[in-house]
N, C-alpha and C. Protein backbone atom coordinates (compact mmCIF):
# COMPACT_ATOMS: atom_id res chain seq x y z
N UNK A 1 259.13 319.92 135.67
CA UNK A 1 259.11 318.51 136.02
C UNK A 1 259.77 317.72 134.92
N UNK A 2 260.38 316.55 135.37
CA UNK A 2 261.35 316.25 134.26
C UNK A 2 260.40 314.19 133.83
N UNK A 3 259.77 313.77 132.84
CA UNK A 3 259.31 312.69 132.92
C UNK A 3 260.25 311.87 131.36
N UNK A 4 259.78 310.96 131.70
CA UNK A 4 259.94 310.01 130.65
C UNK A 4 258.97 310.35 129.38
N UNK A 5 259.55 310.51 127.94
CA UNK A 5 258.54 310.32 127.08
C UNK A 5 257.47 309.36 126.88
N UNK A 6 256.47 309.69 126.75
CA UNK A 6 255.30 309.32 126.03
C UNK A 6 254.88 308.97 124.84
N UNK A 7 254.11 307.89 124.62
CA UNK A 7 253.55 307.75 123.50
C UNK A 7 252.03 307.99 123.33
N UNK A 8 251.41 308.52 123.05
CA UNK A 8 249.93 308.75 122.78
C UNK A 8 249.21 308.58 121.64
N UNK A 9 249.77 307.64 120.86
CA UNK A 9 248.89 306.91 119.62
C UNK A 9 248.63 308.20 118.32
N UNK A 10 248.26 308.79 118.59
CA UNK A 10 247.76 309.96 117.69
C UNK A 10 247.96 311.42 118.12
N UNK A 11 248.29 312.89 117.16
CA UNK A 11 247.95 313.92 117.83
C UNK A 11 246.86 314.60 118.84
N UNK A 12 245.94 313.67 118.24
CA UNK A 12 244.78 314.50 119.69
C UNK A 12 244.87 313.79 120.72
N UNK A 13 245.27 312.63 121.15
CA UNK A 13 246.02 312.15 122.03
C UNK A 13 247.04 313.06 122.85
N UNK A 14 247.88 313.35 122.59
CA UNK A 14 249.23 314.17 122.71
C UNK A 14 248.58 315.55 123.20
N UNK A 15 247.81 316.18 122.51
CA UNK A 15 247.20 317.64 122.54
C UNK A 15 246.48 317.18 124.08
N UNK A 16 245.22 316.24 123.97
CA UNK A 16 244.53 316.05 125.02
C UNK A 16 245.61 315.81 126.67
N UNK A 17 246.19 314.72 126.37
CA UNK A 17 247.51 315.21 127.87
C UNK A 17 248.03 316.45 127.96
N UNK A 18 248.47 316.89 127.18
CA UNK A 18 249.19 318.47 127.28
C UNK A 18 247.96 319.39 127.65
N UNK A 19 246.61 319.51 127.57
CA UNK A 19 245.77 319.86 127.96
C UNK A 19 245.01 320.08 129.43
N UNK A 20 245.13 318.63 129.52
CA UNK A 20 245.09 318.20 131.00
C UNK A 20 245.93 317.96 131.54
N UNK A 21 247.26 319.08 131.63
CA UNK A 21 248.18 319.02 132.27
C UNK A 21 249.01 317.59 132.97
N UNK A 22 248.76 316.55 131.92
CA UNK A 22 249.46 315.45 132.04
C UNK A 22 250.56 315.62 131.67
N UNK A 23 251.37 316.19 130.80
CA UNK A 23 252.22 316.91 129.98
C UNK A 23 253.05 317.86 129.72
N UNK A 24 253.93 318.43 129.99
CA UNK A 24 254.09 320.07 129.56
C UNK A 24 254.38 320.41 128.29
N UNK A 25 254.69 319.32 127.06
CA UNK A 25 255.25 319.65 125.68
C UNK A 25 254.63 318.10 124.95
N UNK A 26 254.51 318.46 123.68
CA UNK A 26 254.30 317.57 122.87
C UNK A 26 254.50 317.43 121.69
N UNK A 27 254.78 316.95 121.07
CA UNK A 27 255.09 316.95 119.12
C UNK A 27 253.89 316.47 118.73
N UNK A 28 253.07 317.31 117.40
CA UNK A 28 252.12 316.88 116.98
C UNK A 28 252.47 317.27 115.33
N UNK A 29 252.03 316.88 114.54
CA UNK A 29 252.09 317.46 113.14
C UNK A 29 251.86 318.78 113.08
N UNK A 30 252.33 319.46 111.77
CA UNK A 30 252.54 321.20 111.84
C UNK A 30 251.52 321.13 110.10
N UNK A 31 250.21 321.72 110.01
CA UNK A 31 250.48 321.77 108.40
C UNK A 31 249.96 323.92 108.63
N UNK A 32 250.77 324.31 107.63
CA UNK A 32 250.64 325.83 107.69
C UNK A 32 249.39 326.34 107.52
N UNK A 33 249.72 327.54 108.21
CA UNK A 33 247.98 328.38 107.98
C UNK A 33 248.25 328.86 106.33
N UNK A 34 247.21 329.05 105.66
CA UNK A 34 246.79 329.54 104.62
C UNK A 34 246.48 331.08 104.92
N UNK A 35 247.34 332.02 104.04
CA UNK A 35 247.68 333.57 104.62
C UNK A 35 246.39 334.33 103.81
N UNK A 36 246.23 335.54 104.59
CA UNK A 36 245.02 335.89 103.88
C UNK A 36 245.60 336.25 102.35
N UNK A 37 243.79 336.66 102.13
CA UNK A 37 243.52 336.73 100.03
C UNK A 37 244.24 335.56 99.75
N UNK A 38 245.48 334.60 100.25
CA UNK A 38 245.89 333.31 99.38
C UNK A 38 247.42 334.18 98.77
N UNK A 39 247.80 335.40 99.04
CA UNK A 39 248.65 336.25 98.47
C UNK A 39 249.91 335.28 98.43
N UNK A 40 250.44 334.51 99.41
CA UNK A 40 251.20 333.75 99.16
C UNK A 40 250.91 332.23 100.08
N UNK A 41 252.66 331.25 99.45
CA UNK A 41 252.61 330.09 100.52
C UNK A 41 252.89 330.86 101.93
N UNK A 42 252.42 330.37 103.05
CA UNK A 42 253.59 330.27 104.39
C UNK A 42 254.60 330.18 104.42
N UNK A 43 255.78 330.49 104.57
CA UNK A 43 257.08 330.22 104.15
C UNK A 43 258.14 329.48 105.42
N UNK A 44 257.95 328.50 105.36
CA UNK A 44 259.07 327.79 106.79
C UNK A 44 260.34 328.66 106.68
N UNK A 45 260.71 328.56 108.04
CA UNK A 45 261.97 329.36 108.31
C UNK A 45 261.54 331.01 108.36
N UNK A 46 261.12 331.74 107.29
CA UNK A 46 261.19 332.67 107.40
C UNK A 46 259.13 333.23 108.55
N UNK A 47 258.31 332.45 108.01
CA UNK A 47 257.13 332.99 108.73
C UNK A 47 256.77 332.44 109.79
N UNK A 48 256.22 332.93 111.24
CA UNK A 48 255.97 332.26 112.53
C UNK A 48 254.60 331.26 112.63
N UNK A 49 255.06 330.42 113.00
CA UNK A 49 254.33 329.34 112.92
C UNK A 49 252.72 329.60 113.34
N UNK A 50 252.55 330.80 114.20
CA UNK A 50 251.52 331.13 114.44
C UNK A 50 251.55 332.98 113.96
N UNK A 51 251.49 333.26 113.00
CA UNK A 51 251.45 334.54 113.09
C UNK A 51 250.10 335.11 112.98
N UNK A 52 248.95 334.25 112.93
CA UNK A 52 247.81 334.71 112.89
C UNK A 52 247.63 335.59 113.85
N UNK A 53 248.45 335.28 114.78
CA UNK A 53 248.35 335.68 116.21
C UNK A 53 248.47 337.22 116.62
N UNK A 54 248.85 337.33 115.41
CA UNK A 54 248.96 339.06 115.57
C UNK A 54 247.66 339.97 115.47
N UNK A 55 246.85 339.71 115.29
CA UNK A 55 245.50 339.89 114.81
C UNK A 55 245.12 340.28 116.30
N UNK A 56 245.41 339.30 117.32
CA UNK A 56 244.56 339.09 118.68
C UNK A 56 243.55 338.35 118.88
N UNK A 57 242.98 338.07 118.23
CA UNK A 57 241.39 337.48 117.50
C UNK A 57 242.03 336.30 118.30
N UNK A 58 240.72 335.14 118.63
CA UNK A 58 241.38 333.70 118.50
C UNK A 58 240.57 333.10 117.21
N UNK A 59 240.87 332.01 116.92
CA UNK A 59 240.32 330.86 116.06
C UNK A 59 238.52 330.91 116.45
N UNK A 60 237.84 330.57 115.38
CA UNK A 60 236.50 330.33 115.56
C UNK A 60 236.48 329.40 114.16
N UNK A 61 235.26 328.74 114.47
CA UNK A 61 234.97 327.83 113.58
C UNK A 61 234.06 328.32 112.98
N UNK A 62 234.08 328.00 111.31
CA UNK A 62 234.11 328.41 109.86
C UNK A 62 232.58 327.65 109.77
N UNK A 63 231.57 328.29 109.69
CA UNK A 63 230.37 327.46 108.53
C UNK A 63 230.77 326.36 108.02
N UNK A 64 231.38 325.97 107.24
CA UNK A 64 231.95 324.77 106.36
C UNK A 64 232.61 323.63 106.68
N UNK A 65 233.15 324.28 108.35
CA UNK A 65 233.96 323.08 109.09
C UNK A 65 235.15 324.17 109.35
N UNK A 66 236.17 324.32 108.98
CA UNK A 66 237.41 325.16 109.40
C UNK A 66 237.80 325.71 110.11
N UNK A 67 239.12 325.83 110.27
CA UNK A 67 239.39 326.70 111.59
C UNK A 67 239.92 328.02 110.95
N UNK A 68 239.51 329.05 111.54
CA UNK A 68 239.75 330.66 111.00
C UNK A 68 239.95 331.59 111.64
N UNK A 69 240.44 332.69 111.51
CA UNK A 69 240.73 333.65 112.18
C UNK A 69 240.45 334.86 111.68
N UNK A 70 239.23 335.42 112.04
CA UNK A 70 238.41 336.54 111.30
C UNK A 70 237.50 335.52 110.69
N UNK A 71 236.07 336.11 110.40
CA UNK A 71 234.92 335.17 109.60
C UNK A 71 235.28 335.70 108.37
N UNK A 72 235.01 334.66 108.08
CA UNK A 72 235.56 334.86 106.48
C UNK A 72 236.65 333.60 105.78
N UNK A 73 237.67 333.74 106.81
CA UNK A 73 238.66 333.45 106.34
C UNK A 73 239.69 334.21 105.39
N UNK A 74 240.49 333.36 104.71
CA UNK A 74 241.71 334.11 104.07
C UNK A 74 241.07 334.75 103.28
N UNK A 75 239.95 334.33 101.93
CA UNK A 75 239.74 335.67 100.97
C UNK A 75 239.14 337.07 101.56
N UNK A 76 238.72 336.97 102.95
CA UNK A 76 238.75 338.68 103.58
C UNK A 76 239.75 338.88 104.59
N UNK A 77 240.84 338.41 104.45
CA UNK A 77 241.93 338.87 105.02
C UNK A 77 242.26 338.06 106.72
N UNK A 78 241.76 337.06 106.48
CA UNK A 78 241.76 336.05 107.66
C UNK A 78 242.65 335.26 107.39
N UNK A 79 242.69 334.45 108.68
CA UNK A 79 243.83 332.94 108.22
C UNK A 79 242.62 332.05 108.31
N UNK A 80 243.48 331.00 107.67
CA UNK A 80 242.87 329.37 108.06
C UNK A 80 244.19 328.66 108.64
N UNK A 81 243.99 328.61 109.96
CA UNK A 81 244.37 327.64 110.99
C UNK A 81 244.58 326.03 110.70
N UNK A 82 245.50 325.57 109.92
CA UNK A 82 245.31 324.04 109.52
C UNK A 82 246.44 323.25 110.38
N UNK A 83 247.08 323.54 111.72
CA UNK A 83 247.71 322.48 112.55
C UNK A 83 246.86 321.75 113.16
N UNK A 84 247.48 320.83 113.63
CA UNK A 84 247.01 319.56 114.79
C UNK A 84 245.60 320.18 115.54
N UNK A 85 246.04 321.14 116.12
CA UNK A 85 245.12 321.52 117.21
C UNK A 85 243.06 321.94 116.78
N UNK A 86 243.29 321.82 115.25
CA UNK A 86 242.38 322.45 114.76
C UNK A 86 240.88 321.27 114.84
N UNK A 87 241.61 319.70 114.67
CA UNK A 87 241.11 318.65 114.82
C UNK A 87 240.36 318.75 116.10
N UNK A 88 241.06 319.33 117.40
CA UNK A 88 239.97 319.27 118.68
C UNK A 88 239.19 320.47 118.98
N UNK A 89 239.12 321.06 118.09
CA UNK A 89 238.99 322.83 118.22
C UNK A 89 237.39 322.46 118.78
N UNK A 90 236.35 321.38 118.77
CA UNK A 90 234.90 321.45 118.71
C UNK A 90 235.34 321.00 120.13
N UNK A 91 235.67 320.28 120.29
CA UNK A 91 235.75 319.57 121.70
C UNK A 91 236.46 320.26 122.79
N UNK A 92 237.76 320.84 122.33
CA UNK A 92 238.12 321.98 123.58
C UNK A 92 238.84 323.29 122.66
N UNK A 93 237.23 324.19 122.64
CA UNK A 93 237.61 325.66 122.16
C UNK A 93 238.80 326.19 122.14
N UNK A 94 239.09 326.23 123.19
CA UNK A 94 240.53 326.86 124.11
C UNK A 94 241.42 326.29 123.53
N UNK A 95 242.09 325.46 123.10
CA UNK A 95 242.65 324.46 122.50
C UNK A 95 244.35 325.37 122.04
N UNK A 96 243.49 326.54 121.34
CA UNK A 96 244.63 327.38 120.66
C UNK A 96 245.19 328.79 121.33
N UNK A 97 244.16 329.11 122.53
CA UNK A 97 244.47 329.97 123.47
C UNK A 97 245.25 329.42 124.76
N UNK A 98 245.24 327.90 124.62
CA UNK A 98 245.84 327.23 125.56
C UNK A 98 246.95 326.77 125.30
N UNK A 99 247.71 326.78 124.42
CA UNK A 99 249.16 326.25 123.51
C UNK A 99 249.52 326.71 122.82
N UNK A 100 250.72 326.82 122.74
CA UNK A 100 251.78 328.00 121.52
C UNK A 100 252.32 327.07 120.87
N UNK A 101 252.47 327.03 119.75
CA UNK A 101 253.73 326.13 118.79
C UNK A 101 255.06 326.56 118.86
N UNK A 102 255.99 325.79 119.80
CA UNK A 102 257.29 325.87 120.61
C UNK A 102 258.54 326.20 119.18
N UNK A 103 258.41 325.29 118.45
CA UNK A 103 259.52 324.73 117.41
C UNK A 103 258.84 324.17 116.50
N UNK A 104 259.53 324.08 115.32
CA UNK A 104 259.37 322.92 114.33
C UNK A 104 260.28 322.28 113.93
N UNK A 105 260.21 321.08 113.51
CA UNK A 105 261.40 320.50 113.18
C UNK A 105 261.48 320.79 111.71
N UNK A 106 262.79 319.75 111.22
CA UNK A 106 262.60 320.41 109.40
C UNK A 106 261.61 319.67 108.96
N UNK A 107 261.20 320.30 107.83
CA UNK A 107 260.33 319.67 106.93
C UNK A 107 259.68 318.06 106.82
N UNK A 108 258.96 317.32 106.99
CA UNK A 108 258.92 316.04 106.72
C UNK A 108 258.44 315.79 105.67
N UNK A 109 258.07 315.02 104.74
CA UNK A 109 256.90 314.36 103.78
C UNK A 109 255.67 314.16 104.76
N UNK A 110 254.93 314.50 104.12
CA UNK A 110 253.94 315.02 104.71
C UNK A 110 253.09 313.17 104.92
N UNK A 111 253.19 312.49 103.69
CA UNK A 111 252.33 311.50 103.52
C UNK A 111 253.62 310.49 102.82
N UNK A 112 253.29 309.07 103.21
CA UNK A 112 254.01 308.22 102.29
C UNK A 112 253.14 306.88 101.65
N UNK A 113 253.84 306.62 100.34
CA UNK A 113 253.16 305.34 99.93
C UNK A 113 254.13 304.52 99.91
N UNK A 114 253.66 303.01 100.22
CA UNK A 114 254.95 302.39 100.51
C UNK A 114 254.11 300.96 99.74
N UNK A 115 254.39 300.30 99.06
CA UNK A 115 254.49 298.91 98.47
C UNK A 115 254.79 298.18 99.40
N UNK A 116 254.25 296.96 98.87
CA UNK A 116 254.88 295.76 100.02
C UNK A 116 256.18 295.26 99.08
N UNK A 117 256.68 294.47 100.32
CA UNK A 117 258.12 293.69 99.13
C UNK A 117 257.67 292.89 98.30
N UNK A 118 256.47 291.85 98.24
CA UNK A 118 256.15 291.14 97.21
C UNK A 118 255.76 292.00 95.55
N UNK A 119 255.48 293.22 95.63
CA UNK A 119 255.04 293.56 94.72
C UNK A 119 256.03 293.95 93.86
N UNK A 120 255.87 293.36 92.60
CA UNK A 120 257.05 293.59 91.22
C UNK A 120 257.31 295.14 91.11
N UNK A 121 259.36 294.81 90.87
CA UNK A 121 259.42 296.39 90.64
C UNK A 121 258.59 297.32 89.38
N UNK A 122 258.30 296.73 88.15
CA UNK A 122 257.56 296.90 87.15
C UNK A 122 256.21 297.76 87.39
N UNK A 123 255.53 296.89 88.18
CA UNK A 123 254.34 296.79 88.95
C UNK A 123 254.38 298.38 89.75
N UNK A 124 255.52 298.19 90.47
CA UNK A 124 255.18 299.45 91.80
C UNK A 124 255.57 300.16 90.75
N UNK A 125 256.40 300.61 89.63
CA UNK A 125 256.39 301.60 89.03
C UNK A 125 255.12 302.52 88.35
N UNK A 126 254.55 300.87 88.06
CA UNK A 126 253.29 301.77 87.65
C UNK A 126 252.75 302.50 88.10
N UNK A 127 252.21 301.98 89.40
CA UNK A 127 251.59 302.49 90.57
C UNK A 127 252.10 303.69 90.58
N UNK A 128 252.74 304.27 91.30
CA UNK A 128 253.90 305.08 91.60
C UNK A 128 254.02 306.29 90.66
N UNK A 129 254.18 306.12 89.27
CA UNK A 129 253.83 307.01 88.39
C UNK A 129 251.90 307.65 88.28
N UNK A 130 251.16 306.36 88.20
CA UNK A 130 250.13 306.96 88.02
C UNK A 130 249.69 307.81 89.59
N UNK A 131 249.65 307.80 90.79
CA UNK A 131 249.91 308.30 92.02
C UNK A 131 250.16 309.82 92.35
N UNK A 132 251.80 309.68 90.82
CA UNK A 132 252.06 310.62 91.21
C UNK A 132 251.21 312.09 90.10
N UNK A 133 251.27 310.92 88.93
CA UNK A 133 250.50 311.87 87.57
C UNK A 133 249.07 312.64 88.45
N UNK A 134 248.64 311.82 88.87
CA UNK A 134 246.86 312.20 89.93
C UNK A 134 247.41 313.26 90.65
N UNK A 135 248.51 313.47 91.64
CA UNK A 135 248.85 313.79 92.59
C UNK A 135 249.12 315.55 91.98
N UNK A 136 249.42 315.98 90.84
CA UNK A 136 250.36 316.71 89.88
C UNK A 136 248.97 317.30 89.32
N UNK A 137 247.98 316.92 89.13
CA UNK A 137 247.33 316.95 88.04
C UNK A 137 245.82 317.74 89.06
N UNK A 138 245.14 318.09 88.09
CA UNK A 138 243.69 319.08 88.06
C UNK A 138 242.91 317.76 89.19
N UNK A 139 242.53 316.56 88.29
CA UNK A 139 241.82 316.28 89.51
C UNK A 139 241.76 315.69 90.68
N UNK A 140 243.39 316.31 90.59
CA UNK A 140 243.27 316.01 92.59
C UNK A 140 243.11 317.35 93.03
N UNK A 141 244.18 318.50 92.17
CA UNK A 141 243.45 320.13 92.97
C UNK A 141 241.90 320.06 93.03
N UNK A 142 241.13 319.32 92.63
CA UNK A 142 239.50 319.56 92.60
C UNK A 142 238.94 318.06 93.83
N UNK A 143 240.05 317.57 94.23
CA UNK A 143 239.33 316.62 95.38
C UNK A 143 240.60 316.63 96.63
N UNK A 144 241.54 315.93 96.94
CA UNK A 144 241.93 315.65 97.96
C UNK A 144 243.36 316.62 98.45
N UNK A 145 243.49 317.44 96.92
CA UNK A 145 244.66 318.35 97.08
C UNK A 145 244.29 320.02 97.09
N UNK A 146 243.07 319.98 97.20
CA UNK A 146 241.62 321.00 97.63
C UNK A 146 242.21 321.62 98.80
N UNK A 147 242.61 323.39 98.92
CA UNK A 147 242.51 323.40 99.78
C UNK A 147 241.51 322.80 101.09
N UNK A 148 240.46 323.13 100.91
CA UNK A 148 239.39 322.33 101.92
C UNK A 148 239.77 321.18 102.33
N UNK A 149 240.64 320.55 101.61
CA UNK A 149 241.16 318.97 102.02
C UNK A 149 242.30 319.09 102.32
N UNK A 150 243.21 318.30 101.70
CA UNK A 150 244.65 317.73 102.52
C UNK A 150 244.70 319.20 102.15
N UNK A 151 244.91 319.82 100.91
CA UNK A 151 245.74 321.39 100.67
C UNK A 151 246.91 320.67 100.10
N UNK A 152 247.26 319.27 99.42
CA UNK A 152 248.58 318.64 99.04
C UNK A 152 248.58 320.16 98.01
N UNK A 153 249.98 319.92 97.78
CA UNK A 153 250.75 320.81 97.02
C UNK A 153 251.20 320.10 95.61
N UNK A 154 251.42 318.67 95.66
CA UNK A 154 251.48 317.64 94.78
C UNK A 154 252.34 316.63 95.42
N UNK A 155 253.09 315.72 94.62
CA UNK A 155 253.69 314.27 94.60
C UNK A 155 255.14 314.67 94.78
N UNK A 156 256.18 314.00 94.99
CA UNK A 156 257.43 313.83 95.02
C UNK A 156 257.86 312.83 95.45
N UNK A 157 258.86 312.31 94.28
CA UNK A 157 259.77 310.95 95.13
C UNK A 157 260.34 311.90 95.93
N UNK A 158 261.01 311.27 97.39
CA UNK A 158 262.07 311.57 98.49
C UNK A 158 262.82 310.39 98.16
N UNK A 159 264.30 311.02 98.73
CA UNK A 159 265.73 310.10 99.43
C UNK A 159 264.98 309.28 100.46
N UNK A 160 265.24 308.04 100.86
CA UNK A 160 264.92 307.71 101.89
C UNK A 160 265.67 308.81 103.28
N UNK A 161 267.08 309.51 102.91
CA UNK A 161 267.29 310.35 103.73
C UNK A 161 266.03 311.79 104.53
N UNK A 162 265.42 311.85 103.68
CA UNK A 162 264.32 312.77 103.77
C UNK A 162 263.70 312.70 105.30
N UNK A 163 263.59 311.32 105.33
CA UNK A 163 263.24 310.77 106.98
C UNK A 163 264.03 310.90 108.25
N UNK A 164 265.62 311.23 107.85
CA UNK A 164 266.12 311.36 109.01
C UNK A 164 265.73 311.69 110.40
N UNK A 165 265.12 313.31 110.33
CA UNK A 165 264.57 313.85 111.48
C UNK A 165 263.75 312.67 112.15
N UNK A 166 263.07 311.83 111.84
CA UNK A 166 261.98 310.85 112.14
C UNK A 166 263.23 310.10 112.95
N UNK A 167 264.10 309.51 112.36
CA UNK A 167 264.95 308.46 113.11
C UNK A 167 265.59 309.17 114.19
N UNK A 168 266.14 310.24 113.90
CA UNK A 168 266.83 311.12 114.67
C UNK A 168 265.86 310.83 116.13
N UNK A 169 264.73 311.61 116.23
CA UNK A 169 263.90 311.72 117.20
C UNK A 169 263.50 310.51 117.98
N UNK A 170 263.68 309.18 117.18
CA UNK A 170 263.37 308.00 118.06
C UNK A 170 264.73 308.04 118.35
N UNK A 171 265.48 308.27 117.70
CA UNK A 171 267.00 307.72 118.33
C UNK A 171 266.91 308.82 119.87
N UNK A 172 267.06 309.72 119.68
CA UNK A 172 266.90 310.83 120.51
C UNK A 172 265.89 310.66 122.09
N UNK A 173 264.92 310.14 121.94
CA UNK A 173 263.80 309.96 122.95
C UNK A 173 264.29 308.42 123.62
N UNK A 174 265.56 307.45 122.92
CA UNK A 174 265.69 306.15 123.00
C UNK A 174 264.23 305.80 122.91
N UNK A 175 263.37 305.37 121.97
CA UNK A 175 262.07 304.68 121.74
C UNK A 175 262.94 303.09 121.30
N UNK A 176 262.28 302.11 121.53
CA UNK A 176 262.80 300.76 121.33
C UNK A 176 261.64 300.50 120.18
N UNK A 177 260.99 299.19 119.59
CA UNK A 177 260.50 299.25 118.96
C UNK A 177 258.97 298.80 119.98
N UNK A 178 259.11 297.88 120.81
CA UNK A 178 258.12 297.52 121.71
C UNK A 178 257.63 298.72 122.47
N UNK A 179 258.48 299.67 123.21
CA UNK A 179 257.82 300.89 123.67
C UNK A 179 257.10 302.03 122.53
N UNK A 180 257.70 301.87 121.20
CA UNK A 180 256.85 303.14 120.08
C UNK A 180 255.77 302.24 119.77
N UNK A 181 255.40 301.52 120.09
CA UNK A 181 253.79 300.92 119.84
C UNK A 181 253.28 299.70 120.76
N UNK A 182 253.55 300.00 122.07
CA UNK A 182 253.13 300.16 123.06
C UNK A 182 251.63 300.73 123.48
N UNK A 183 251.98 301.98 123.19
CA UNK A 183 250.87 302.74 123.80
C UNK A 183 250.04 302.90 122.44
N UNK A 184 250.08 302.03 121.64
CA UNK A 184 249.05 302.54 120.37
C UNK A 184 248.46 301.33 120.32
N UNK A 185 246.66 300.78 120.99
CA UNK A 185 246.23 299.48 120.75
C UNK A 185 246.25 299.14 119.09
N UNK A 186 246.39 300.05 118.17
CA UNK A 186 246.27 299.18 116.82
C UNK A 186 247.31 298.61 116.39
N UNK A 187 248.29 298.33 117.22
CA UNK A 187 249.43 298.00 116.81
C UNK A 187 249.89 296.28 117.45
């Protein structure tokens, strides 16, 4: 069936239509599984976006909150499951027996900080450095760069080119600016 794109405010949005067969495809954020023992990163390009999958096993949820594959997780030779889909995993089990990850696009920045224009260039530098020093540093691996948490890897300035794929894809879907937040009431 051939439709017009969609907007659905958020990934579990997007997941939930594609679910209930409102849908047949959707773009949601990609963040990699964590390979067992931790032996290495995931490697884009070269590792499958789902290779947990080889196992047969599906996903079950972790004591702690997580999504996993084998109890345990990665230090007994399990994955941890950290895409989109993992967010509805309580609400519809099936979630990951019901959807394959099609493609990925390239790489994005995962997160951005953005200043307003009033704020002095001086000023955002500061910011910006200390952000990134936290971001780099022990105690964010011990809070929000935790695996258990985001799993950040650390900080980096980007090119504003870095974003292309992003423009590309509205250019691509023709999104106007009234239809890409449209369908999102916080907007």
């Amino acid at each position: 069936r051939v439709a017009e794109p969609s907007l659905y405010g958020n990934d579990n949005n997007a997941l939930l239509a594609l679910l209930n067969d409102e849908v047949d495809v959707v773009s949601v954020a990609f963040s990699p599984p964590i390979l067992p023992f931790a032996e290495r990163p995931w490697a884009y390009g070269e590792d499958d976006p789902e290779l947990w999958r080889a196992l047969g096993v599906s996903p079950s949820r972790h004591p702690i909150g997580y999504v996993e594959v084998l109890r345990g997780g990665p230090e007994v030779g399990g994955y941890r499951v950290r895409d989109a889909r993992a967010a509805l995993f309580d609400a519809r089990p099936t979630v990951f027996d019901g959807t394959r990850v099609l493609a990925l696009t390239d790489p994005l920045p995962n997160g951005v900080l953005v200043l307003g224009a009033g704020v002095p260039w001086v000023l955002a530098g500061d910011v910006i450095d200390t952000v990134e020093r936290f971001a780099n540093g022990e105690a964010c691996a011990q809070s929000i760069c935790a695996p258990d948490f985001y799993n950040w890897e650390g900080m980096v300035r980007v090119a504003p080119d870095a974003f292309e794929p992003v423009r590309a894809l509205v250019e691509t879907l023709a999104l106007d600016e009234d239809a890409r937040f449209a369908s999102d009431p916080e907007y």
